[in-house]
Protein backbone atom coordinates (compact mmCIF):
# COMPACT_ATOMS: atom_id res chain seq x y z
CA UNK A 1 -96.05 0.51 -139.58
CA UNK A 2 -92.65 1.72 -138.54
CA UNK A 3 -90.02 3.21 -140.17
CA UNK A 4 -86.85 1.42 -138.43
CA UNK A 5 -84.04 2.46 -140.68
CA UNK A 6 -83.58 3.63 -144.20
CA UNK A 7 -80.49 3.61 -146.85
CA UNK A 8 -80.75 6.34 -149.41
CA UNK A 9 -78.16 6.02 -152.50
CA UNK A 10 -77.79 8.21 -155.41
CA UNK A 11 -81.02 10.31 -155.00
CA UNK A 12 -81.16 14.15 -155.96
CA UNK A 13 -78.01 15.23 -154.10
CA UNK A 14 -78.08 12.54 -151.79
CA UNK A 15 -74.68 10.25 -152.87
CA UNK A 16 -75.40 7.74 -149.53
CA UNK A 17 -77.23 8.28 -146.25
CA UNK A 18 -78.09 6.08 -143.48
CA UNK A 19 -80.77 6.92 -141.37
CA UNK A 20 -81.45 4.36 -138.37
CA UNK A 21 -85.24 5.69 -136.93
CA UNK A 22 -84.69 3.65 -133.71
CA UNK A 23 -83.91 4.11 -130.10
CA UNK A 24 -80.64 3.10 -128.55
CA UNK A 25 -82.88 -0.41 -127.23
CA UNK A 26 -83.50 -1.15 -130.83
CA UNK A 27 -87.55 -0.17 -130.76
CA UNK A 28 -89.04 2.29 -133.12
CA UNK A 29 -89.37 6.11 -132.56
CA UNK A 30 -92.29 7.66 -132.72
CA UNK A 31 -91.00 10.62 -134.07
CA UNK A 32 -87.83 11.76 -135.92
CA UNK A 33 -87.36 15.58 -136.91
CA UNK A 34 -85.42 16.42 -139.90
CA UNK A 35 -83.57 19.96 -139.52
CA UNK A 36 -81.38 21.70 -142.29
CA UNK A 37 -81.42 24.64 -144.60
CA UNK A 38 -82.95 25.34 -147.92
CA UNK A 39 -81.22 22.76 -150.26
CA UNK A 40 -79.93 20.26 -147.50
CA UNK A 41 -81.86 17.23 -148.83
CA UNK A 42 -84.65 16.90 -146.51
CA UNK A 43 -87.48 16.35 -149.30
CA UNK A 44 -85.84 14.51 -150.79
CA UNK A 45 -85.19 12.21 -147.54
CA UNK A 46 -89.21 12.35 -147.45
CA UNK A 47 -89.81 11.47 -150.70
CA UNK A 48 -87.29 8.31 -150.58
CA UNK A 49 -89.78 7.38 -147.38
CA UNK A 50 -92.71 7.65 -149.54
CA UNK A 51 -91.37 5.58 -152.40
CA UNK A 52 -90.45 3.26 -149.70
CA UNK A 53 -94.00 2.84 -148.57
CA UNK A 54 -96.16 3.50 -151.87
CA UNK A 55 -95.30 -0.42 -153.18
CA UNK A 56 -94.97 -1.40 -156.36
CA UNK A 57 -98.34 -0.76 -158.21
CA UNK A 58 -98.01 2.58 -157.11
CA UNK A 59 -94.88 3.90 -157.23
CA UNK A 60 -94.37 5.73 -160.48
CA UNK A 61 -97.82 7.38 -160.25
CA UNK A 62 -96.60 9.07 -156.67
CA UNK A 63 -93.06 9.72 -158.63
CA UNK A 64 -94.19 10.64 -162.02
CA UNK A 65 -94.07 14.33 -161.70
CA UNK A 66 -90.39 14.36 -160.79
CA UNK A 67 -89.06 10.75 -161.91
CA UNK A 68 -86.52 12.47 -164.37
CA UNK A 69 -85.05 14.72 -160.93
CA UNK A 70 -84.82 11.94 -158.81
CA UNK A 71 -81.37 10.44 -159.71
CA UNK A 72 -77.93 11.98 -158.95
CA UNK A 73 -76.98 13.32 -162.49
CA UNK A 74 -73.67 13.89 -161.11
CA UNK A 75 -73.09 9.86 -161.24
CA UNK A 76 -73.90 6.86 -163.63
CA UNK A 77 -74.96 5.04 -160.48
CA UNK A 78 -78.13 3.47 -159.86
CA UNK A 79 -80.70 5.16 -157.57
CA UNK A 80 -81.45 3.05 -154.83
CA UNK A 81 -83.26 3.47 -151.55
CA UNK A 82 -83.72 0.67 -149.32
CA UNK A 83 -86.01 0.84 -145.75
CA UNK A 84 -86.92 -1.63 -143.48
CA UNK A 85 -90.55 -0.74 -141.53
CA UNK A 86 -91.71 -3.01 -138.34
CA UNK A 87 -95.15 -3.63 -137.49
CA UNK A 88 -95.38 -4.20 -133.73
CA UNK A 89 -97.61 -7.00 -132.35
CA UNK A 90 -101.25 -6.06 -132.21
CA UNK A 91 -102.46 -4.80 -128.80
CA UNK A 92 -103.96 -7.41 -126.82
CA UNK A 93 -107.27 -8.71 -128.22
CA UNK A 94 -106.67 -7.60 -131.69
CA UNK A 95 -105.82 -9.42 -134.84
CA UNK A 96 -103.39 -8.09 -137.48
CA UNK A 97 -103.72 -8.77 -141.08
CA UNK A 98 -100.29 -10.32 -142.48
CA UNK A 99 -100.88 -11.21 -146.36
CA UNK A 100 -98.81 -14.36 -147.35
CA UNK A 101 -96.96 -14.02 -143.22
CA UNK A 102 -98.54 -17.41 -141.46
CA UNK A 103 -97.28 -16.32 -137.98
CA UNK A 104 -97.23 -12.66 -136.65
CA UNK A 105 -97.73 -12.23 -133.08
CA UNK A 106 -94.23 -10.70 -132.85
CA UNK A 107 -92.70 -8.14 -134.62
CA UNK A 108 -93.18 -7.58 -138.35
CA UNK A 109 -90.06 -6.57 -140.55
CA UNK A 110 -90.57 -5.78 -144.05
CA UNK A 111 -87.67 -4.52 -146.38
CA UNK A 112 -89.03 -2.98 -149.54
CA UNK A 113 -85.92 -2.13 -152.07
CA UNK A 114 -86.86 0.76 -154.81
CA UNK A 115 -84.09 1.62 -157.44
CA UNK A 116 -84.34 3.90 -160.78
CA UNK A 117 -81.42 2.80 -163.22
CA UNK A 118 -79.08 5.20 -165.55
CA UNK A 119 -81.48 6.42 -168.51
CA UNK A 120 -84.65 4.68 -167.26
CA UNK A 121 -87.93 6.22 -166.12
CA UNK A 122 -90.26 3.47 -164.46
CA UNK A 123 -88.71 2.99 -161.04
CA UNK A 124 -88.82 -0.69 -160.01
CA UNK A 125 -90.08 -1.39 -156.52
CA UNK A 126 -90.37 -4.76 -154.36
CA UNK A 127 -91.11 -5.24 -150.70
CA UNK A 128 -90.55 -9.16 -148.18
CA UNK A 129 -90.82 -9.83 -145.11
CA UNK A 130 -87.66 -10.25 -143.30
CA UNK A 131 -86.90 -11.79 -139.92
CA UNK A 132 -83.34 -12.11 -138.77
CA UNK A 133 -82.20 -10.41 -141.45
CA UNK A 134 -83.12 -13.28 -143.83
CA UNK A 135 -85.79 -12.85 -146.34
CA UNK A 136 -89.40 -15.19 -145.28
CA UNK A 137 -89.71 -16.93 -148.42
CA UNK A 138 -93.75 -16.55 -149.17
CA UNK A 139 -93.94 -14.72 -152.80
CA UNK A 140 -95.83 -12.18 -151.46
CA UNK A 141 -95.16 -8.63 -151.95
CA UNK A 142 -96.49 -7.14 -148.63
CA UNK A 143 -96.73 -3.58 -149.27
CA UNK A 144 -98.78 -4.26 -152.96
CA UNK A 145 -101.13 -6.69 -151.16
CA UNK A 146 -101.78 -4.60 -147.75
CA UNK A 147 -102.15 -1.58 -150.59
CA UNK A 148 -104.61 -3.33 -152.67
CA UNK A 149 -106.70 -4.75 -149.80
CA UNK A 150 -106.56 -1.90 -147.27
CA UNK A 151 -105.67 -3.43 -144.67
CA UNK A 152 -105.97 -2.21 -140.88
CA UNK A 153 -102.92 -1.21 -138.96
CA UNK A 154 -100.57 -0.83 -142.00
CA UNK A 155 -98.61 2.70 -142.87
CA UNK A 156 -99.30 2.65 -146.83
């Protein structure tokens, strides 16, 4: 699973970044390289990721530890971080495991949306698939299933 692109609102000292993690012919890079001084934001750019990916079931216990930091004190805003991964079809031969997703021999999207409101402490988490832009209606929450089953081929 790819990280495509990633909005990051209200986090730490973050107030808003956009952070697009593809190439100029819209498919994923394989790597991006965060660069900055002491106190620039760039854990706390990973640890938006890692919310991101960690689903709903396991969200807090990754966060728990610093869930009171994570906000932007400075505002009464709600924390919000919002990323879109792709999962590239499956090489040739192979099968990929979509829960709830009936067709997937193209590209995957999923858009998982975390946010941590004013004087709350359980962050609230929730992940779709997405194709065009529009949300696939199924009821599944990808990233909790794929989590809960291990499946192959997916960054959780």
């Amino acid at each position: 699973m790819y990280l495509r692109e990633i909005t990051i609102e209200h986090v730490k000292l973050i107030r808003r970044l956009e952070l697009s993690c593809a190439l100029a012919d819209g498919a994923p890079r394989m790597w991006t390289m965060l660069i900055g001084e002491n106190g620039t934001g760039k854990t706390s750019i990973l640890q938006a990721i890692a919310m991101a990916a960690a689903g709903s079931l396991q969200v807090n216990s990754l966060a728990d530890a610093v869930v009171g930091n994570l906000r932007d004190r400075r505002t009464e805003d709600t924390m919000k971080v919002q990323a879109v991964f792709a999962m590239p079809p499956p090489p040739p031969g192979a099968s990929r495991m979509s829960p709830g997703l009936i067709r997937s021999d193209g590209e995957i999207r999923i858009e998982s949306v975390v946010t941590l409101a004013p004087n709350e402490s359980t962050i609230r988490s929730q992940s779709k698939y997405v194709a065009g832009g529009t949300p696939v209606k199924n009821g599944e929450n990808p990233i909790d299933t794929a989590r809960a089953q291990n499946l192959p081929l997916w960054f959780v």
